[in-house]
Protein backbone atom coordinates (compact mmCIF):
# COMPACT_ATOMS: atom_id res chain seq x y z
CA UNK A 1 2.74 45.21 63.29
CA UNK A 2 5.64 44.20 61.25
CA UNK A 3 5.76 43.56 57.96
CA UNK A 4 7.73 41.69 55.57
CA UNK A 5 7.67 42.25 51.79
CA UNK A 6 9.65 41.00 48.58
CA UNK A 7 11.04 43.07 45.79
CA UNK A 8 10.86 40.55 42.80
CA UNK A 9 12.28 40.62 39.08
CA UNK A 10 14.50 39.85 36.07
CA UNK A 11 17.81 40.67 36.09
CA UNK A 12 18.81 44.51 35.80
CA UNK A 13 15.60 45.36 36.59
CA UNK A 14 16.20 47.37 39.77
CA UNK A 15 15.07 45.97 42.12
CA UNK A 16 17.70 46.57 44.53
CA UNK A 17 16.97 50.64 44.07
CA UNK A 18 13.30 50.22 44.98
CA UNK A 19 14.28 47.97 47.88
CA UNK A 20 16.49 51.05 49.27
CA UNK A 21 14.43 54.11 48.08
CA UNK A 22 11.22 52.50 49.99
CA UNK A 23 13.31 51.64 53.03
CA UNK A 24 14.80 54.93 53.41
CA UNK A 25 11.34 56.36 53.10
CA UNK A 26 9.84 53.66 55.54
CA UNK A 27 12.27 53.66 57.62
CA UNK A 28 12.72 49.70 57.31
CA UNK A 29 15.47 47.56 57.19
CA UNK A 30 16.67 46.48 53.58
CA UNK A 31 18.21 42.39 52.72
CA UNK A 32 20.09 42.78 49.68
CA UNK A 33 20.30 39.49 47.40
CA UNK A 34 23.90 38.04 47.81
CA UNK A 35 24.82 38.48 44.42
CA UNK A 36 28.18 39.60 44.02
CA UNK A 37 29.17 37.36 46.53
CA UNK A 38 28.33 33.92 44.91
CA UNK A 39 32.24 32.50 43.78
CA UNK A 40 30.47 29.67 41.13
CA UNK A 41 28.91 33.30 39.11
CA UNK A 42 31.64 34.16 36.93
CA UNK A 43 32.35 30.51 36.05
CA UNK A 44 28.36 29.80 35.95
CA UNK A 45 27.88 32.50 33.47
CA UNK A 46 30.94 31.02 31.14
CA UNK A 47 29.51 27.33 31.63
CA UNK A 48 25.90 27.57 33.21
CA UNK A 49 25.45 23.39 32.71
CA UNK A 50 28.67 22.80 34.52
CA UNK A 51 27.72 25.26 37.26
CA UNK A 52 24.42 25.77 37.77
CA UNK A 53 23.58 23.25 40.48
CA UNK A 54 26.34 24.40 42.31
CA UNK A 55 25.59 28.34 42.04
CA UNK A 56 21.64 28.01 42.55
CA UNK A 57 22.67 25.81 45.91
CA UNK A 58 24.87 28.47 46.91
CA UNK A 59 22.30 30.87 46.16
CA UNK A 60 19.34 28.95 48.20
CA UNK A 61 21.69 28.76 51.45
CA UNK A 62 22.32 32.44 51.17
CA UNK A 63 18.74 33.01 50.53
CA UNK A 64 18.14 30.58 53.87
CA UNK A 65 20.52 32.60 55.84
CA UNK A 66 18.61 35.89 55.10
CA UNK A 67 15.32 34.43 56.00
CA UNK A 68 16.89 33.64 59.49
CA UNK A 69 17.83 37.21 60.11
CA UNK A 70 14.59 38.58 58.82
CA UNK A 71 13.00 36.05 61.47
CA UNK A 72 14.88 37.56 64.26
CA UNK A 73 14.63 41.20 63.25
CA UNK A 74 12.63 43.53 65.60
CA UNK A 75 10.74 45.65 62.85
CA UNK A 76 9.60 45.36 59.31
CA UNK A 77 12.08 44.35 56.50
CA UNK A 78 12.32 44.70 52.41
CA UNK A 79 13.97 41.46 50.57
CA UNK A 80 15.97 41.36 47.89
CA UNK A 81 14.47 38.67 45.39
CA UNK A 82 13.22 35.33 47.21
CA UNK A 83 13.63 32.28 47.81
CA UNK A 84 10.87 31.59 45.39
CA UNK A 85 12.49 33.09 42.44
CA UNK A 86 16.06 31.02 42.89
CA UNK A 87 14.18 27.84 42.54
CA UNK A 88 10.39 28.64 40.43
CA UNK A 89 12.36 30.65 37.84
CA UNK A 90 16.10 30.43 37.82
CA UNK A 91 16.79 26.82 38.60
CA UNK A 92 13.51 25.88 36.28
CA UNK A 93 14.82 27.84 33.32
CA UNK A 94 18.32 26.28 33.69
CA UNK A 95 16.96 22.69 33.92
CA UNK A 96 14.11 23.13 31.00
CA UNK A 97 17.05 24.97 28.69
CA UNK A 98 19.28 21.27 29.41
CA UNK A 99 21.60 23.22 31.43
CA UNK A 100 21.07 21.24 34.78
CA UNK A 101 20.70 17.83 35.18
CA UNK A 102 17.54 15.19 35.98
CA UNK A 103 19.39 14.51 38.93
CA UNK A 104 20.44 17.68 40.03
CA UNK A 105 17.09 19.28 39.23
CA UNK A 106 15.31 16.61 41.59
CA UNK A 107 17.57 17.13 43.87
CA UNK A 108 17.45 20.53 44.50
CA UNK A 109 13.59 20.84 43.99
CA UNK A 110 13.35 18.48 46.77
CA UNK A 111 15.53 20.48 49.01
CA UNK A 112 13.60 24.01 48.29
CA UNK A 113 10.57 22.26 49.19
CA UNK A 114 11.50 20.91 52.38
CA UNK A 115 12.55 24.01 53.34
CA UNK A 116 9.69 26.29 52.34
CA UNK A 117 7.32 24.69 54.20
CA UNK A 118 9.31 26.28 57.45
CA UNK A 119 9.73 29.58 56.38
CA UNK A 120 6.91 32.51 57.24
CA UNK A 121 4.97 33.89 54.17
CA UNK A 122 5.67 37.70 53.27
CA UNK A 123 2.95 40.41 53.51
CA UNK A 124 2.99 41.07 49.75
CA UNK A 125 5.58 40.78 46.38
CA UNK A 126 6.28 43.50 44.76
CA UNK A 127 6.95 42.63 41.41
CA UNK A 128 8.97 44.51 38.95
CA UNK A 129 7.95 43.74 35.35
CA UNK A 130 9.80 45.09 32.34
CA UNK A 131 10.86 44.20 29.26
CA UNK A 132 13.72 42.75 27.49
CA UNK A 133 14.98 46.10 25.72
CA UNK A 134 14.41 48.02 29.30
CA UNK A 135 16.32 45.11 31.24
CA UNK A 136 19.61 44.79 28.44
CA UNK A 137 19.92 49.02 28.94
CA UNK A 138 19.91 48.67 32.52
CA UNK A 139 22.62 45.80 32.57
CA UNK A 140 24.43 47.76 30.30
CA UNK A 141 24.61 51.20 32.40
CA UNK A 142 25.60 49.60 35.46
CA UNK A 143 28.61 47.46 33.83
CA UNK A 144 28.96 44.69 35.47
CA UNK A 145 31.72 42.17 33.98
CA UNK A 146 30.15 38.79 34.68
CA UNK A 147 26.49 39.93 33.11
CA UNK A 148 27.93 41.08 29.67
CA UNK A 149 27.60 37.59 28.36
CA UNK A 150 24.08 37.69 29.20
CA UNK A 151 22.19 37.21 25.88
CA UNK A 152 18.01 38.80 24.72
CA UNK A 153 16.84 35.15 24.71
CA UNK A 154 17.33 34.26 28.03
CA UNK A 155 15.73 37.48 29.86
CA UNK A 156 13.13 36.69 27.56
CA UNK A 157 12.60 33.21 28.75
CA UNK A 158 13.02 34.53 32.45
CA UNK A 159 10.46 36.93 32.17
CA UNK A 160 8.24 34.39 30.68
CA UNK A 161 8.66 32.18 33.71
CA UNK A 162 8.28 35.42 35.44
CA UNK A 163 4.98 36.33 34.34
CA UNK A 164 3.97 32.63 34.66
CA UNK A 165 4.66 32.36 38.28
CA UNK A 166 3.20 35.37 39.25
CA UNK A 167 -0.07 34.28 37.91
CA UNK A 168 -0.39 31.08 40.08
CA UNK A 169 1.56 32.81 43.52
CA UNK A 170 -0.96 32.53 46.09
CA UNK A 171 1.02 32.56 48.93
CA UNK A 172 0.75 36.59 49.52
CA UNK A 173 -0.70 39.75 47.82
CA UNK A 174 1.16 40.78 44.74
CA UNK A 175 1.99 44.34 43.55
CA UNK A 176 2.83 44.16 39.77
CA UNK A 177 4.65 47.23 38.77
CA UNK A 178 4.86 48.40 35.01
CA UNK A 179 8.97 49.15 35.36
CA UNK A 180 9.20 50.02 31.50
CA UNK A 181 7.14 53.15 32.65
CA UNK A 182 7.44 53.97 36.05
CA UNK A 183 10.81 55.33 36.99
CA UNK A 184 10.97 55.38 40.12
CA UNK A 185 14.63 56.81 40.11
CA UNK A 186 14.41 60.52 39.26
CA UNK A 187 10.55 60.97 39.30
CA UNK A 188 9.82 60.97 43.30
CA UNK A 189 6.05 61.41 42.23
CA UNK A 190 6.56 57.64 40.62
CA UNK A 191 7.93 56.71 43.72
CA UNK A 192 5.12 58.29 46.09
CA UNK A 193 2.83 56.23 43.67
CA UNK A 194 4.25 53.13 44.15
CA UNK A 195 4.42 53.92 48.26
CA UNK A 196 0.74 54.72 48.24
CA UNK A 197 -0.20 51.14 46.69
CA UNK A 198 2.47 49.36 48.62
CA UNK A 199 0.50 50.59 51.81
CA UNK A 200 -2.86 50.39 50.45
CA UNK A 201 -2.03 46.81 49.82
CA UNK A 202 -0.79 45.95 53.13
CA UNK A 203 -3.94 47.94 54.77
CA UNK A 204 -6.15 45.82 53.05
CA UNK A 205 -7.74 49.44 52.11
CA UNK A 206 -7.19 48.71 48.11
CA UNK A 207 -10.39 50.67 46.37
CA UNK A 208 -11.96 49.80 42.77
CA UNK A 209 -12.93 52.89 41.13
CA UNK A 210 -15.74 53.13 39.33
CA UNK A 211 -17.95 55.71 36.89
CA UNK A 212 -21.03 54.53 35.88
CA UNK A 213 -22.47 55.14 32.85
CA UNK A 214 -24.92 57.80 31.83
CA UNK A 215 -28.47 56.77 31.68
């Protein structure tokens, strides 16, 4: 049967490398997040309350667009980020930090909602947690122009709104993996871990270990 999981996470936090390290070992197809493409990011990033609506709309018919192709792909798929994380964590945090608008908050929240309710729920989130330190050394190595601005405070406020949304997702299963110490990059025995649970967890064959205690 084919299956359809969700690489989530803060910014820099590699996501996109897991995505492609478990697809080449699965043999599934990968949907990158549209990132680089978005033309309101450089001027969001220099002006987020002048451009945020206008980016996180962008972002949410990209996200749409994916979704359509993962409908109508014959086998099981790996996604970038979600649709759930451009509106429960990136378009909150810019409308709670005064950088979008009562009216442009509303109306986007309304649009994302109406829209959600057609989309198919994925077989399980991965979700990549790590901290702030981890996150600004990983921005820096891969040197990006339009994330050098990006400032300590706000990937700490993202991964509080993270952590918060993780603990209320019901829609799916959730993997939470501790990216600070797993690196999955040059340690393929990290990456065989994180396999095994992905699999476990869409098997349904997760198993509690316990040792009891001596009499």
């Amino acid at each position: 049967m084919d299956k359809f999981i969700i690489v989530a996470g803060n910014i820099g936090v590699g996501k996109s490398t897991l995505v492609k390290l478990l697809c080449d070992k699965l043999g599934w197809q990968p949907y990158y997040e549209p990132e680089t493409e978005n033309p309101y990011l450089t001027d969001f990033y220099k002006d987020m309350s002048r451009w945020s609506f206008q980016s996180q709309v962008f972002f949410l018919s990209r996200r749409l667009q994916i979704h359509h192709k993962i409908l109508h792909h014959n086998g099981s798929v790996i996604q970038d980020r979600s649709i759930y994380e451009d509106a429960e964590i990136f378009a909150r945090n810019l409308y709670l930090q005064g950088n979008m608008s009562d009216r442009d908050y509303t109306t986007y929240r309304s649009l994302y909602q109406t829209l959600t309710e057609f989309l198919p729920a994925p077989d399980l989130v991965i979700y990549l947690r790590a901290s702030v330190e981890t996150l600004l050394q990983r921005i820096a190595l891969r040197d990006r122009d339009y994330e050098k601005s990006i400032k300590s405070e706000y990937l700490g406020r993202v991964n509080d709104l993270y952590n918060e949304w993780i603990s209320t997702f019901t829609i799916c299963p959730v993997l939470t993996i501790p990216a600070d110490e797993l690196d999955y990059v040059v340690r393929p025995d990290h990456l065989d871990l994180i396999l095994n649970r992905v699999q476990q967890k869409l098997t349904g064959k997760d198993e509690v270990v316990f040792t009891p205690a001596e009499p």
